[in-house]
Protein backbone atom coordinates (compact mmCIF):
# COMPACT_ATOMS: atom_id res chain seq x y z
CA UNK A 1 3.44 -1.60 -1.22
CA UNK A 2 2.18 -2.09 -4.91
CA UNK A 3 0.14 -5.72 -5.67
CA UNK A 4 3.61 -5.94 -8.20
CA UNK A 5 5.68 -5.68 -5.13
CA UNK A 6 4.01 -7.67 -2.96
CA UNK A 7 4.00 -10.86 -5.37
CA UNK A 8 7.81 -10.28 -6.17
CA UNK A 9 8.05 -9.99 -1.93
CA UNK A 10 6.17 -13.57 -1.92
CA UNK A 11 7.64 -15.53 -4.74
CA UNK A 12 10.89 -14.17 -3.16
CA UNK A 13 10.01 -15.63 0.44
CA UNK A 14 8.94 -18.18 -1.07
CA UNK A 15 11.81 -19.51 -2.92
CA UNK A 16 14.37 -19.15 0.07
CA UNK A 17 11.68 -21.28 2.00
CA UNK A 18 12.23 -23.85 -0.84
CA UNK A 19 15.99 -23.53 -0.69
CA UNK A 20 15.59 -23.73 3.12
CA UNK A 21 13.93 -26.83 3.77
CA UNK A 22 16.28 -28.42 0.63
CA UNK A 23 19.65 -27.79 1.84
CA UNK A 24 19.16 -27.28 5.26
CA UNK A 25 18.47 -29.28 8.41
CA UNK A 26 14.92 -30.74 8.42
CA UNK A 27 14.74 -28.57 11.98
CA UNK A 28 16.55 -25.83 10.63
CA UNK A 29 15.03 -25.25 7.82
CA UNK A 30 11.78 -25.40 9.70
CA UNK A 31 12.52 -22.63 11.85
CA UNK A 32 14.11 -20.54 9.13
CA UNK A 33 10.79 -21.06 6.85
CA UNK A 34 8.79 -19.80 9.98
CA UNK A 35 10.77 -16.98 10.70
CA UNK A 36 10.86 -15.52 7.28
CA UNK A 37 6.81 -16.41 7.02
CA UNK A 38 6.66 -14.18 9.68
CA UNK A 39 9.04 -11.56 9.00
CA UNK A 40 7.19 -11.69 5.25
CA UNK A 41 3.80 -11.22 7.14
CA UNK A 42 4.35 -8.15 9.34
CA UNK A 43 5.91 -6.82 6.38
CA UNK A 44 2.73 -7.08 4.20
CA UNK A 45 0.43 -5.58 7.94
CA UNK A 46 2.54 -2.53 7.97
CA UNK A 47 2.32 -1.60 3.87
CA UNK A 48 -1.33 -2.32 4.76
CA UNK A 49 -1.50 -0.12 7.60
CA UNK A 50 0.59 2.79 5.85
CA UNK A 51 -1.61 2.62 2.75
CA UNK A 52 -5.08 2.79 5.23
CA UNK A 53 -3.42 5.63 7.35
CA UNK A 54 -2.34 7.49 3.61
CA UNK A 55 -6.05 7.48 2.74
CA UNK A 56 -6.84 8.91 5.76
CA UNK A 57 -4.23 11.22 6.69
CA UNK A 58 -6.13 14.12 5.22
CA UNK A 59 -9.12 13.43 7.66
CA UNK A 60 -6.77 13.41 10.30
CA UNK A 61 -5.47 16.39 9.55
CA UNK A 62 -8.54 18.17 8.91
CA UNK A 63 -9.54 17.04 12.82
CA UNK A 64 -5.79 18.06 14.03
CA UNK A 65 -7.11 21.58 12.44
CA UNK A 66 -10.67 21.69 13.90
CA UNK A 67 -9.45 20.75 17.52
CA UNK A 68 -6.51 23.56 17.13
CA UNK A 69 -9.03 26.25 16.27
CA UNK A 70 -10.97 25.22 19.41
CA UNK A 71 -7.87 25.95 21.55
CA UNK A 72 -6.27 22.13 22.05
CA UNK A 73 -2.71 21.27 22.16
CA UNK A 74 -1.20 19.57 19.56
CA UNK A 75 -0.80 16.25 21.76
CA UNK A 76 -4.57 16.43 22.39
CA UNK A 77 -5.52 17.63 19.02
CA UNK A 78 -4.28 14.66 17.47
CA UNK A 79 -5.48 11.98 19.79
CA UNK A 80 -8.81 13.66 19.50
CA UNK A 81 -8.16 12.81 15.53
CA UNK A 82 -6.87 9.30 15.75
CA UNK A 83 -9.20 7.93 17.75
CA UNK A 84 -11.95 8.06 15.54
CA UNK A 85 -10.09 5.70 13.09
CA UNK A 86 -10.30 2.21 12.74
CA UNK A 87 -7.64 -0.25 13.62
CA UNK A 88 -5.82 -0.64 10.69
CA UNK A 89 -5.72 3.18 9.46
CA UNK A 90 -5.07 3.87 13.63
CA UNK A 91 -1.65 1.81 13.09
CA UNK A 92 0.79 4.52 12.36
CA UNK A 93 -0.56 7.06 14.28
CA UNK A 94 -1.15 5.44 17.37
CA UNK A 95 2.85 3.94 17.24
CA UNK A 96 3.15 7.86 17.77
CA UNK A 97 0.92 8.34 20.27
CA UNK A 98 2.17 5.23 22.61
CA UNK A 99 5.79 6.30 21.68
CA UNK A 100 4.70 9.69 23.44
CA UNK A 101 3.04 8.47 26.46
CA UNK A 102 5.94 6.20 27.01
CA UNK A 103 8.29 9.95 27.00
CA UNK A 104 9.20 10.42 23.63
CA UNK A 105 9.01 13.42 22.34
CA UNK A 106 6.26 14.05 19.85
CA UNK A 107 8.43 15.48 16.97
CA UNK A 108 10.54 12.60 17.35
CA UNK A 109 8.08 10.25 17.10
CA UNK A 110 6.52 11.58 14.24
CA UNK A 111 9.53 12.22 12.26
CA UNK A 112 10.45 8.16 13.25
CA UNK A 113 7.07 7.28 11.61
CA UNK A 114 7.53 9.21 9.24
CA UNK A 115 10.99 7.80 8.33
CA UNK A 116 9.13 4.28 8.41
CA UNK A 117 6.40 5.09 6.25
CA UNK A 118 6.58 4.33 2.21
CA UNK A 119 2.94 6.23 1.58
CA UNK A 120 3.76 9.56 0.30
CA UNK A 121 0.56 11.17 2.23
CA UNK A 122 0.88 9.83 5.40
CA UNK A 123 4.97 10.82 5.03
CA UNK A 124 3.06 14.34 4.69
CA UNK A 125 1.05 14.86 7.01
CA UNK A 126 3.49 13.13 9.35
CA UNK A 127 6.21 15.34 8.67
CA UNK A 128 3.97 18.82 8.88
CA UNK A 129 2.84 17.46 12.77
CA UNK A 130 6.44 16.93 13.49
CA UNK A 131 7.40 20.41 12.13
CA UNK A 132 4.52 22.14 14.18
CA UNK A 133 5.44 20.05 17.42
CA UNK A 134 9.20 20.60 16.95
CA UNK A 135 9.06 24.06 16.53
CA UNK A 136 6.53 24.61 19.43
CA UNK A 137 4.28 27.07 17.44
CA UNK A 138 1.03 28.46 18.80
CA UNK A 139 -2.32 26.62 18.34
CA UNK A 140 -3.34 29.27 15.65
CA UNK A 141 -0.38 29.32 13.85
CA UNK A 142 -0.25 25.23 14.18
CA UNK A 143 -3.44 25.00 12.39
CA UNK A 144 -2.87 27.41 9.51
CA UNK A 145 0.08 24.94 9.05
CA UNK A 146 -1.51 22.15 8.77
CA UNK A 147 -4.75 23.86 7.07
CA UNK A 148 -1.85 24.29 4.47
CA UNK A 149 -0.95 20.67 3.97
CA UNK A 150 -4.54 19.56 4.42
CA UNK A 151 -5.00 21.73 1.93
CA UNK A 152 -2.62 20.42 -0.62
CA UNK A 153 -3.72 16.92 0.07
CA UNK A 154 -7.33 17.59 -0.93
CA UNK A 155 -6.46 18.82 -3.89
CA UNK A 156 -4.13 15.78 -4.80
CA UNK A 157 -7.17 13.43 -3.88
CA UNK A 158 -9.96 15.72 -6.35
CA UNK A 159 -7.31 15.36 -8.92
CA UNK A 160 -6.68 11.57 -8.82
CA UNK A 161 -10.54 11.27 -8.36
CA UNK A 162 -11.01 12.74 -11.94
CA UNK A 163 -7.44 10.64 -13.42
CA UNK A 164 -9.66 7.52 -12.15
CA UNK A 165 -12.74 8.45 -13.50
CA UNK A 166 -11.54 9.48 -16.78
CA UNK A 167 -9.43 6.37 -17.10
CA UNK A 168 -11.93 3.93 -15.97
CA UNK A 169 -13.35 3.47 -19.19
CA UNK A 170 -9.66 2.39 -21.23
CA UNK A 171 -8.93 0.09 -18.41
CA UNK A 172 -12.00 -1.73 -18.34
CA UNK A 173 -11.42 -2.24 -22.23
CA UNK A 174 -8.08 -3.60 -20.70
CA UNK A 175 -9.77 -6.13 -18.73
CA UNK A 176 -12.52 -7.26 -21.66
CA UNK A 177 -9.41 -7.71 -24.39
CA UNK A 178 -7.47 -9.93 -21.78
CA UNK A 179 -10.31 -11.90 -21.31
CA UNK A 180 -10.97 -12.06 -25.03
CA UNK A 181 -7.49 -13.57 -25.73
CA UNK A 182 -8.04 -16.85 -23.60
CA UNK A 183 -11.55 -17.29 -25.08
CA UNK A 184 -10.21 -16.88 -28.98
CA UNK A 185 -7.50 -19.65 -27.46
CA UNK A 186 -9.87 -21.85 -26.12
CA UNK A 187 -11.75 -21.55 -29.47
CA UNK A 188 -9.14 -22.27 -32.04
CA UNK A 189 -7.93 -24.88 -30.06
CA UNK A 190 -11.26 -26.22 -30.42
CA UNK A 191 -11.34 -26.05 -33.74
CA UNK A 192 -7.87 -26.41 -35.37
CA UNK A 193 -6.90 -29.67 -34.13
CA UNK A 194 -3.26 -28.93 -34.44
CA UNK A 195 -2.97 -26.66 -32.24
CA UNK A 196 -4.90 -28.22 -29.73
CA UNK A 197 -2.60 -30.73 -29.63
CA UNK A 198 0.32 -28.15 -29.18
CA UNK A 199 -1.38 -26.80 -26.45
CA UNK A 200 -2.19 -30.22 -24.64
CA UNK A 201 1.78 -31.33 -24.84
CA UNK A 202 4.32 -30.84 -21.95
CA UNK A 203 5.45 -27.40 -23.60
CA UNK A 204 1.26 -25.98 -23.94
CA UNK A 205 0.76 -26.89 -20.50
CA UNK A 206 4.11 -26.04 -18.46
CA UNK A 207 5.06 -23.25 -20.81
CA UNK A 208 2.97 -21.92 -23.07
CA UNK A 209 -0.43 -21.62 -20.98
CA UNK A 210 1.31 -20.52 -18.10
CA UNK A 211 3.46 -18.02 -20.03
CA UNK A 212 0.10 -16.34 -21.32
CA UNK A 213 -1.90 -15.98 -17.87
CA UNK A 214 1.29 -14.66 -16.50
CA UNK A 215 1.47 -11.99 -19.17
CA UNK A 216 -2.22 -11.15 -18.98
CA UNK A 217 -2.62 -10.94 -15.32
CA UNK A 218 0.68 -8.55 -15.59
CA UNK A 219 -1.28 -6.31 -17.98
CA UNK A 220 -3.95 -5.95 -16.22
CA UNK A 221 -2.42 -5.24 -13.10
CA UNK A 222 0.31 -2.81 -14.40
CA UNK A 223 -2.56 -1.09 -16.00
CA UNK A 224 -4.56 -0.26 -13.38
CA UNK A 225 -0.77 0.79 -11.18
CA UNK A 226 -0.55 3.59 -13.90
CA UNK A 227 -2.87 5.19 -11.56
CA UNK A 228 -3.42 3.90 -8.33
CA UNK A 229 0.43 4.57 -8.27
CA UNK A 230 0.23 8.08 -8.54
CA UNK A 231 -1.05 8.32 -4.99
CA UNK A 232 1.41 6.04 -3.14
């Protein structure tokens, strides 16, 4: 989930809450508030989990590959490659590994997390595994497969490395102008008295100040989503 998404997700929660605990029940609206807290929280753990597992889905296939060339099975192959990773990035994968002890099988599972998943390279690498386990191929031909989509995904990463780095220049001169707008505020203010008198009335301080950190910390943010958004 994108930082924009997961502050509309919060101010969201966080205005039924309000309605909640207005109009309902005091013990009602207690529970209710609770429950979507929650429901609001495990949301947020499994973007957080998908996005750690994205980052790392080409190391896990890249292990997949090495453990297929040695002669593994698929099943094997890929708990050899999960369990190196650490418990946040381990999330997805190992929902498809316990989902296969417990006698599902492993295309299933993968194409279910896979399904679940909103990271574009985990849904990947997800959905090659599920096409080499559903279609039963042979541990050579299993790893050219995923060398293929391992592959593609390295490429993707080199070519968002350079996006970043030539980009990082324009948005830190994002970052210095926003915080040059506050401190030309804060210095007219100081010296045109008028103004600081607008600013220090009900309207400057419930509308007008807030109104201008809200639009600078949207700039800055939506900036830097330009590319960070490219790889969810």
């Amino acid at each position: 989930m994108s930082m924009l998404g997961a502050i509309a997700c919060a101010i969201a929660v966080a205005s039924l809450a309000l309605c909640l605990v207005r109009f309902a029940p005091p013990t009602a609206s207690l529970g209710r508030a609770t429950a979507l807290s929650v429901r609001a929280g495990d949301l947020l753990r499994l973007r957080r989990e998908d996005a750690a597992a994205g980052r790392l889905a080409l190391s896990v296939l890249q292990a997949a590959y090495a453990s297929l060339r040695s002669g593994l099975p698929l099943p094997l192959a890929l708990r050899v490659a999960v369990d190196d990773l650490d418990a946040l990035a381990k999330g997805p994968f190992g929902r498809v590994m316990r989902a296969f002890d417990i006698g599902t099988p492993l295309a299933e599972a993968l194409r279910a997390a896979a399904r679940g998943s909103r990271d574009r390279r985990l849904v990947l690498a997800l959905d090659a595994l599920s096409l080499v386990a559903a279609e039963q191929l042979p541990a050579v031909r299993s790893a050219a497969v995923i060398a293929s989509v391992a592959d593609r995904l390295a490429f993707e990463e080199r070519l968002l490395d350079e996006i970043r780095a030539r980009t990082s220049g324009l948005r830190a001169q994002i970052v210095l102008l926003a915080l040059l707008v506050p401190a030309l505020a804060l210095y007219l203010a100081a010296t045109l008295p008028g103004l600081g008198a607008t600013l220090s009335t009900p309207l400057g301080l419930r509308v007008l100040i807030p109104g201008a950190l809200l639009f600078e910390a949207a700039g800055i943010i939506a900036s830097r989503r330009i590319v960070d958004g490219l790889s969810a």
